[in-house]
N, C-alpha and C. Protein backbone atom coordinates (compact mmCIF):
# COMPACT_ATOMS: atom_id res chain seq x y z
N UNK A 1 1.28 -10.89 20.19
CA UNK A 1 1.40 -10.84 18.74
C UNK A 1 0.08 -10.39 18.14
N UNK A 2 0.01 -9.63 17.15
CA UNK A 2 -1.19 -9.29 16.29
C UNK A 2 -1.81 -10.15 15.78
N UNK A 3 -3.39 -10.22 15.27
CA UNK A 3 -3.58 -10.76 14.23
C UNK A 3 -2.99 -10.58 13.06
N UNK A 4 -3.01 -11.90 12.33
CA UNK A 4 -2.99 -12.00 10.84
C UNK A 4 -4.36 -11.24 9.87
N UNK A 5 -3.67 -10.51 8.65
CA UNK A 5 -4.98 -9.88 8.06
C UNK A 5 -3.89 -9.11 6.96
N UNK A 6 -5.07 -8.46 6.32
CA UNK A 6 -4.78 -7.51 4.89
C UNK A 6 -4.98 -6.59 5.51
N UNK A 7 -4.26 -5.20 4.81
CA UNK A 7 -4.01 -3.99 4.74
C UNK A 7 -3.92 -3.08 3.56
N UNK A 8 -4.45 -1.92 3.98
CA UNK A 8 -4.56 -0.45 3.00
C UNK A 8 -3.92 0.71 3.61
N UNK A 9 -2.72 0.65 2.84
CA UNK A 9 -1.96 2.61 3.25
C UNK A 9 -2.49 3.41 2.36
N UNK A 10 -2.88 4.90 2.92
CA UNK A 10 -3.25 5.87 2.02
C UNK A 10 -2.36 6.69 2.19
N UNK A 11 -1.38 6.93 1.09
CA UNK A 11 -0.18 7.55 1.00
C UNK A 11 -0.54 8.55 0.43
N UNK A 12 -0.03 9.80 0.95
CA UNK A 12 -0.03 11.54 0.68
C UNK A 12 0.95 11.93 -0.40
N UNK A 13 1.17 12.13 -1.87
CA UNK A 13 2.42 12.60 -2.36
C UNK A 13 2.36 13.76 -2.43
N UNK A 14 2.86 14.60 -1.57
CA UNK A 14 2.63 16.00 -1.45
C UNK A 14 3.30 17.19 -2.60
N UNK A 15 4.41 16.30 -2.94
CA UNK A 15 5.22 17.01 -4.55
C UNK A 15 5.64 15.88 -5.47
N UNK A 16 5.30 16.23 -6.98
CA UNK A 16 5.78 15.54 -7.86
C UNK A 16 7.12 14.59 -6.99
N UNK A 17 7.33 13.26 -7.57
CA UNK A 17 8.76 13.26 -7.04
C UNK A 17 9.43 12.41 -7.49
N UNK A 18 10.52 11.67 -7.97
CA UNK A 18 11.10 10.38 -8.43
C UNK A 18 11.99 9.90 -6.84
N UNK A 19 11.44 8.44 -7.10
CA UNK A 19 12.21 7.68 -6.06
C UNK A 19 12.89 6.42 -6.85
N UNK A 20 14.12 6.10 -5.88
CA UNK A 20 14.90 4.78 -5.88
C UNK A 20 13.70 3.46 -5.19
N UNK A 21 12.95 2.85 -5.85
CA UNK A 21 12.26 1.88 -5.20
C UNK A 21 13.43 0.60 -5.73
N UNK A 22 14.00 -0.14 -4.94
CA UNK A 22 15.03 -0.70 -4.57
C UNK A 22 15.03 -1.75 -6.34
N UNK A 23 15.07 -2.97 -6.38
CA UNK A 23 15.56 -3.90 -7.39
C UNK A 23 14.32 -2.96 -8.76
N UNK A 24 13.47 -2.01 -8.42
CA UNK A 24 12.33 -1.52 -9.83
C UNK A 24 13.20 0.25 -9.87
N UNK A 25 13.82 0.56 -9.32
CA UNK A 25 14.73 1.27 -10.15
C UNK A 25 14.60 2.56 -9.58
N UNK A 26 14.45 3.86 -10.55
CA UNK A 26 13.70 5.18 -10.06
C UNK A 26 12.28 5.12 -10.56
N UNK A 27 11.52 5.70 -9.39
CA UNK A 27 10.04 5.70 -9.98
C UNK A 27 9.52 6.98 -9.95
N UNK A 28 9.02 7.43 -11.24
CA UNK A 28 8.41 8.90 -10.84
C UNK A 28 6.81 9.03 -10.22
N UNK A 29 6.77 9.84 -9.37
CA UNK A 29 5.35 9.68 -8.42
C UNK A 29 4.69 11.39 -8.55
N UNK A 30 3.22 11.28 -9.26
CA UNK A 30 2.84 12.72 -9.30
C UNK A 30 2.26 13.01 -8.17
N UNK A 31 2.15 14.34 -7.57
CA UNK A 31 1.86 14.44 -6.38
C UNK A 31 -0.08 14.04 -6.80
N UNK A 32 -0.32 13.46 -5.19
CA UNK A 32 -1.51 13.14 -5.26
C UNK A 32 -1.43 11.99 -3.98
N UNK A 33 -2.93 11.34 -4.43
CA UNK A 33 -3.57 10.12 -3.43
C UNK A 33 -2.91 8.87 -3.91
N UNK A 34 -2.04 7.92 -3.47
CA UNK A 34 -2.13 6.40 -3.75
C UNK A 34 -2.56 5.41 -2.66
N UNK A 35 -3.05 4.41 -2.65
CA UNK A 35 -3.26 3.10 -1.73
C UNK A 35 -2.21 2.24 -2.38
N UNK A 36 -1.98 1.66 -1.20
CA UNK A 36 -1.21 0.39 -1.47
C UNK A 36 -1.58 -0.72 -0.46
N UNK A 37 -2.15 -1.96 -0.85
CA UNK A 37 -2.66 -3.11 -0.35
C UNK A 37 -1.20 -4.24 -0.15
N UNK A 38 -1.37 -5.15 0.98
CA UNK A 38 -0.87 -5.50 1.66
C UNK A 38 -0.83 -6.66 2.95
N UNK A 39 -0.37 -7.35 2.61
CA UNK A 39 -1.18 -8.71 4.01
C UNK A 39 0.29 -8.73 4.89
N UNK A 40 -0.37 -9.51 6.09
CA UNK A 40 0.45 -9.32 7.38
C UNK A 40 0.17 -10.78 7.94
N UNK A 41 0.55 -12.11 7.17
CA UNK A 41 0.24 -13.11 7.60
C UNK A 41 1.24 -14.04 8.18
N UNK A 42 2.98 -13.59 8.36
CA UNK A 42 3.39 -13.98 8.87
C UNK A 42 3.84 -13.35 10.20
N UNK A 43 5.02 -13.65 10.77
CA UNK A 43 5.21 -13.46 12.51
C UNK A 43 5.11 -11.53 12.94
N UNK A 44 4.15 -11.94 13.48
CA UNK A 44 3.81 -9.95 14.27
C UNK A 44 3.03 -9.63 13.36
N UNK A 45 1.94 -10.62 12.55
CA UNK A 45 0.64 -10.04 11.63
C UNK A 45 0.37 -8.75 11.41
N UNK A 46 -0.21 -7.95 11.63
CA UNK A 46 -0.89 -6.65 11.17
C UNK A 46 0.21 -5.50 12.00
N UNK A 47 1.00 -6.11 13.30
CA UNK A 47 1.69 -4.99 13.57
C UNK A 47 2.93 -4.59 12.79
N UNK A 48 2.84 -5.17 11.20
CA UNK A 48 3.54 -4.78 10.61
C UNK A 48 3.20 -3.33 9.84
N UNK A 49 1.72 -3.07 10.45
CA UNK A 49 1.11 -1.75 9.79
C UNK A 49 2.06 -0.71 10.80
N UNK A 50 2.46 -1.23 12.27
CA UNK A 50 3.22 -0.26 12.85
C UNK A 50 4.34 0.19 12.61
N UNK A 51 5.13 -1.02 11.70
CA UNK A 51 6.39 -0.99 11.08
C UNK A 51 6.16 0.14 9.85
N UNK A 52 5.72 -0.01 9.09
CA UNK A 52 5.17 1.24 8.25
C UNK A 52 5.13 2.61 8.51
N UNK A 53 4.44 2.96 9.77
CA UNK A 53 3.71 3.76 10.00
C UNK A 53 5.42 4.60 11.07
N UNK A 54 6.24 3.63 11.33
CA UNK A 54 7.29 4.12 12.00
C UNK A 54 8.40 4.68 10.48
N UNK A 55 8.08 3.76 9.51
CA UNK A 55 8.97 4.08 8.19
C UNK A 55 8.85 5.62 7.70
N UNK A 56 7.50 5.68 8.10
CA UNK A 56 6.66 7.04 7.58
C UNK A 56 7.17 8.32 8.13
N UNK A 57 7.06 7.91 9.60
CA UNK A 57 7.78 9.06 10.80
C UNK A 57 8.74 8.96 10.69
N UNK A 58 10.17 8.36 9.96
CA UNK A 58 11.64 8.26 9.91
C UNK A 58 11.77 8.01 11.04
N UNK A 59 10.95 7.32 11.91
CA UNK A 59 11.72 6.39 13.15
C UNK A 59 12.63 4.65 12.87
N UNK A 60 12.51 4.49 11.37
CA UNK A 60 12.82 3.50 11.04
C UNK A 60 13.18 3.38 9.52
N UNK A 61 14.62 2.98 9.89
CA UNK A 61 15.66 3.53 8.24
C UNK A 61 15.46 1.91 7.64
N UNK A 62 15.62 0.85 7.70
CA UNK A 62 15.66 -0.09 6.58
C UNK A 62 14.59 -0.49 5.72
N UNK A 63 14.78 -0.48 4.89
CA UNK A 63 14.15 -0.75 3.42
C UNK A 63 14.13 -1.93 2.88
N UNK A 64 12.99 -2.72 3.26
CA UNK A 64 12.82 -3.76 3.11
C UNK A 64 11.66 -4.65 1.69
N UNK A 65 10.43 -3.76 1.87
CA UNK A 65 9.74 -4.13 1.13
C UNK A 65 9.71 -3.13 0.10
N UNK A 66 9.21 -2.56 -1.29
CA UNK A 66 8.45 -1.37 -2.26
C UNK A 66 8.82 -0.84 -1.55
N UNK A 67 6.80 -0.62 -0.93
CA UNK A 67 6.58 0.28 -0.26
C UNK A 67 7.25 1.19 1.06
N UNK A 68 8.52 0.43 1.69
CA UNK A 68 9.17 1.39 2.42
C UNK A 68 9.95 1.98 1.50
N UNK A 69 10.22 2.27 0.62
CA UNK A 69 11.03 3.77 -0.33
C UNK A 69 9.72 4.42 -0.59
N UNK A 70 8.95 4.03 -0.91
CA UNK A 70 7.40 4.90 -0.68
C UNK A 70 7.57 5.77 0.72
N UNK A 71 7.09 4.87 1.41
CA UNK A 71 6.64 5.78 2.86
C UNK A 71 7.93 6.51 3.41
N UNK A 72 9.33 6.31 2.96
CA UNK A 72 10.34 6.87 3.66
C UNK A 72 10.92 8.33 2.80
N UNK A 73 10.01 8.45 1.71
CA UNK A 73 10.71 9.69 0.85
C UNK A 73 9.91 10.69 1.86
N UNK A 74 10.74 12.05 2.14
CA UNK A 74 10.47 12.70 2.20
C UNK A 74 9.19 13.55 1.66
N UNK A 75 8.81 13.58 0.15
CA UNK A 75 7.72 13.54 -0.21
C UNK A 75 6.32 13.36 -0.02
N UNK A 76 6.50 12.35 0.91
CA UNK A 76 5.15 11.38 1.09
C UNK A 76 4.83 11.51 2.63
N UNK A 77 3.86 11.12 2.98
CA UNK A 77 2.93 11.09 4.77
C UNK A 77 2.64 10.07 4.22
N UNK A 78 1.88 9.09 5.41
CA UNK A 78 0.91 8.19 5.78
C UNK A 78 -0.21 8.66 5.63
N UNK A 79 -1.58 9.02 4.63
CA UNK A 79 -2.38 9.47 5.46
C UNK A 79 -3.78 8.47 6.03
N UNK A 80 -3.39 7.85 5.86
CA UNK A 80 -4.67 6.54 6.32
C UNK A 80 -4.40 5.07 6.75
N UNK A 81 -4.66 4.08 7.10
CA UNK A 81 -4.72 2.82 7.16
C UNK A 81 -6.06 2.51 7.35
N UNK A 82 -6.64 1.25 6.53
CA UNK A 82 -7.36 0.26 7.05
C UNK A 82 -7.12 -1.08 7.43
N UNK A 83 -7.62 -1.63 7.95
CA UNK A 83 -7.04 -2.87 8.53
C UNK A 83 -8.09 -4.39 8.37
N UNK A 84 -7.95 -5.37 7.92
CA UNK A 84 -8.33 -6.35 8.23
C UNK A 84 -8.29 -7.39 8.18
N UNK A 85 -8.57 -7.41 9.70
CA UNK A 85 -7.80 -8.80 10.21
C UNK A 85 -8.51 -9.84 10.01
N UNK A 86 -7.94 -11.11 10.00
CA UNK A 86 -8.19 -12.22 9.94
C UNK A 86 -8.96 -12.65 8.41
N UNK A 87 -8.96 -11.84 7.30
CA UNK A 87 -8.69 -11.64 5.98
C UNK A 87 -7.81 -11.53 4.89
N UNK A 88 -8.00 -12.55 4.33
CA UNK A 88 -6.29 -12.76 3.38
C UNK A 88 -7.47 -12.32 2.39
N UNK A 89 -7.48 -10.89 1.53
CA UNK A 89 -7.99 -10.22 0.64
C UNK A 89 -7.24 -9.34 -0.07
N UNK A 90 -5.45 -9.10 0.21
CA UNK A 90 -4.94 -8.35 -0.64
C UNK A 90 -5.10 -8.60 -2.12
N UNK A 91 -5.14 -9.48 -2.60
CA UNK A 91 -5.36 -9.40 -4.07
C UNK A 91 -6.63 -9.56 -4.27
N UNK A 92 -7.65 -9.60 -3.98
CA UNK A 92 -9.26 -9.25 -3.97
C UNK A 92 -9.02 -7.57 -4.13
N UNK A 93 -8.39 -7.15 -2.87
CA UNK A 93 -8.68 -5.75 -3.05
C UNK A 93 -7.79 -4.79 -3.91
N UNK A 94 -6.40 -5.71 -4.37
CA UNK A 94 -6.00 -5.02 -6.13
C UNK A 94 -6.85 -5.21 -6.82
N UNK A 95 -7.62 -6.25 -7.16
CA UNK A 95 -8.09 -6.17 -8.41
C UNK A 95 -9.48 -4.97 -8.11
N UNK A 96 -9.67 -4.75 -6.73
CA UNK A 96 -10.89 -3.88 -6.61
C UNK A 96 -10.82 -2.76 -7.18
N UNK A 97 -9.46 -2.11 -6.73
CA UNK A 97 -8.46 -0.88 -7.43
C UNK A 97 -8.70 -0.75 -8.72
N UNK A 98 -8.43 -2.22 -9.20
CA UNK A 98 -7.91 -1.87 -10.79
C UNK A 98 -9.29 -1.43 -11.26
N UNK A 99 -10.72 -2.43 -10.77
CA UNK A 99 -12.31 -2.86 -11.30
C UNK A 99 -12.45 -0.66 -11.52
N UNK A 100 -12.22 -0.44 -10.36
CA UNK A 100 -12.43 0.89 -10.02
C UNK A 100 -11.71 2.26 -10.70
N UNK A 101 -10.81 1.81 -12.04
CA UNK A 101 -10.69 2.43 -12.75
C UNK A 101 -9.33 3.21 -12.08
N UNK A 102 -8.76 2.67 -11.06
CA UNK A 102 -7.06 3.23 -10.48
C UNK A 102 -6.21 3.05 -11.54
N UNK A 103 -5.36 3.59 -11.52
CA UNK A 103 -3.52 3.43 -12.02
C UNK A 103 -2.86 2.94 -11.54
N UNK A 104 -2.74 1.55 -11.77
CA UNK A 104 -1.53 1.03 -11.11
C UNK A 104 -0.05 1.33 -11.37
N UNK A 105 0.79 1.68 -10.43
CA UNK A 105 2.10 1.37 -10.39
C UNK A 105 2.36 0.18 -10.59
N UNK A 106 3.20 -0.17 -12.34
CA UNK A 106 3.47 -1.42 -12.78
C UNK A 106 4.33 -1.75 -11.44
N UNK A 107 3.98 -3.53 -11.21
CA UNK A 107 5.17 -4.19 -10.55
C UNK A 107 5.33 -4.04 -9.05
N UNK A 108 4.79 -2.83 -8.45
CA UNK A 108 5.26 -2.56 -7.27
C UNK A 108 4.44 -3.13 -6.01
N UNK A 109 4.90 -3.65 -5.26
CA UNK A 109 4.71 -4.39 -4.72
C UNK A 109 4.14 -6.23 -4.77
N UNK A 110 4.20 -6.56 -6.32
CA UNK A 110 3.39 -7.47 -6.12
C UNK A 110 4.61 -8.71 -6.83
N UNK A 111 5.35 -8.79 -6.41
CA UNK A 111 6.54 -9.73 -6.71
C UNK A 111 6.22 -10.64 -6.39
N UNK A 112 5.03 -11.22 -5.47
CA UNK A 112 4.64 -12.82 -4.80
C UNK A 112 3.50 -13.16 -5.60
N UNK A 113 2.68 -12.53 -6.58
CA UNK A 113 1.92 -12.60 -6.72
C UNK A 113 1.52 -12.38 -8.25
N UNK A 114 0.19 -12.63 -8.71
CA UNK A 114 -0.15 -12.51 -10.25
C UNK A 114 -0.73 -11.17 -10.72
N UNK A 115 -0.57 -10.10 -9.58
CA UNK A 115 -1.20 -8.82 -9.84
C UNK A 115 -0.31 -8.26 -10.44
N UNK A 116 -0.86 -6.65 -11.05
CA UNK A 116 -0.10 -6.30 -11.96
C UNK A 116 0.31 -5.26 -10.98
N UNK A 117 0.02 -4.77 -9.59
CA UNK A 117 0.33 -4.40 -8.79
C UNK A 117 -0.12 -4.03 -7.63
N UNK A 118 -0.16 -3.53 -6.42
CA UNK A 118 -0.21 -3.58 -5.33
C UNK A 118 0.01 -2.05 -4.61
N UNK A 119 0.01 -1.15 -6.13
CA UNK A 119 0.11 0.08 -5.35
C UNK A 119 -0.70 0.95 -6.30
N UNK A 120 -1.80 1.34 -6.22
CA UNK A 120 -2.70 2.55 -7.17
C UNK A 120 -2.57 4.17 -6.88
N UNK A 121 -2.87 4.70 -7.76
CA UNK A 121 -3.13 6.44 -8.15
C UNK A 121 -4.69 6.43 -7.87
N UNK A 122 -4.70 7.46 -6.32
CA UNK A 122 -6.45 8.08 -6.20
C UNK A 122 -6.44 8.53 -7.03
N UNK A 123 -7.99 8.93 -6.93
CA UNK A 123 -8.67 10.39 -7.51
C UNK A 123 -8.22 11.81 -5.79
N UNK A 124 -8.30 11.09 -4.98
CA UNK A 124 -7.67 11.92 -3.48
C UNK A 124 -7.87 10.95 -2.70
N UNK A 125 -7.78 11.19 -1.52
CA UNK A 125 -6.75 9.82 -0.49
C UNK A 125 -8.12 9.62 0.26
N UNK A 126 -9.18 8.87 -0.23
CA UNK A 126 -9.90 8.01 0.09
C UNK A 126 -10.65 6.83 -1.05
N UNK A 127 -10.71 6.14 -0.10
CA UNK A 127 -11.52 4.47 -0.91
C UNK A 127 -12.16 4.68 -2.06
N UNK A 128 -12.23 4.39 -3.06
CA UNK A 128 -13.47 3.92 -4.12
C UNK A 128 -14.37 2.90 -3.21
N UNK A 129 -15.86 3.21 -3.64
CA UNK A 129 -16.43 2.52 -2.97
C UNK A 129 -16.85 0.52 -3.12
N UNK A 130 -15.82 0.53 -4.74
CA UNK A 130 -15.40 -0.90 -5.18
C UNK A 130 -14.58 -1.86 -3.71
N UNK A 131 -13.52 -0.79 -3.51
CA UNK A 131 -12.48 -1.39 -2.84
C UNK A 131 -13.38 -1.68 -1.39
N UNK A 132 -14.06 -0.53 -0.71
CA UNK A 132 -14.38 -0.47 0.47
C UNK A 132 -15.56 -1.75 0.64
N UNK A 133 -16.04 -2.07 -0.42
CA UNK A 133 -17.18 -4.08 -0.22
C UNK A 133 -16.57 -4.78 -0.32
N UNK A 134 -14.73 -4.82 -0.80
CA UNK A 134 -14.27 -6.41 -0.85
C UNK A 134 -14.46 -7.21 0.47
N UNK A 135 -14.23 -6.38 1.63
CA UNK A 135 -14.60 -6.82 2.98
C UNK A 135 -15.91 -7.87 3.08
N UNK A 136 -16.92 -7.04 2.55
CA UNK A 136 -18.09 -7.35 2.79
C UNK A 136 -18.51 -8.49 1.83
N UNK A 137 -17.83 -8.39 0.58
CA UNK A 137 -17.83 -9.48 -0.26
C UNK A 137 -17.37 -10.78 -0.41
N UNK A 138 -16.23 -11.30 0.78
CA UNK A 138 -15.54 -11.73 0.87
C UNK A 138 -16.31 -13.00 2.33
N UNK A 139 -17.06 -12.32 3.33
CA UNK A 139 -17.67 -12.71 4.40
C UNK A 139 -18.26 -13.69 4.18
């Protein structure tokens, strides 16, 4: 079994696009960079980044969380993960997003939680360097 830990997808929107994100409706997505943060603290911890990453490759059709109508549109790649384990920092590292001047996608992903969301608009599909010290801030 994996460790337990938080996670960062860097999702590719390669064309404008509207999606069915399941009980939040159609969502329109401009092409570009988003992250979406993420913890893996119950059973098979972080190898739920593999579950993802299979959603991404259409090796895997159910739609469970948001973010798999994210990673499963056609539209979109995987293009990144970070990983870390044995760190419960997903909402440290939304609010890093938000500190850092991102766009959040109202609502999405953060149904367990007091964030206003769990999935941001890059500037292009790497870190602000806000997000990339929550690690270090957190130690």
């Amino acid at each position: 079994m994996a460790e337990p830990g938080s996670y960062v997808l860097i999702i590719a929107v390669e064309e404008p696009t509207t999606i069915e994100v399941g009980a939040l409706g159609d969502r329109e997505f401009t092409a570009g960079g988003y992250a979406y943060v993420g913890s893996a603290f119950g059973p098979g911890g972080l190898s739920r980044v593999d579950r993802h990453r299979r959603v991404a490759s259409g090796d895997h059709d159910t739609r469970h969380w948001h973010i798999d109508y994210l990673l499963g549109a056609t539209a979109t790649r995987l293009a990144g993960v970070e990983t870390y384990p044995n760190e419960d920092i997903e909402c440290a590292l939304a609010t890093a997003f938000a500190d850092a001047g991102c766009e959040p996608e109202a609502a999405f992903g953060a149904s367990d939680c007091d964030c206003n969301s769990h999935l941001w608009e890059l500037d292009d599909l790497s870190l602000p360097k806000a997000v990339k010290t929550v690690s270090e801030e957190t130690a």
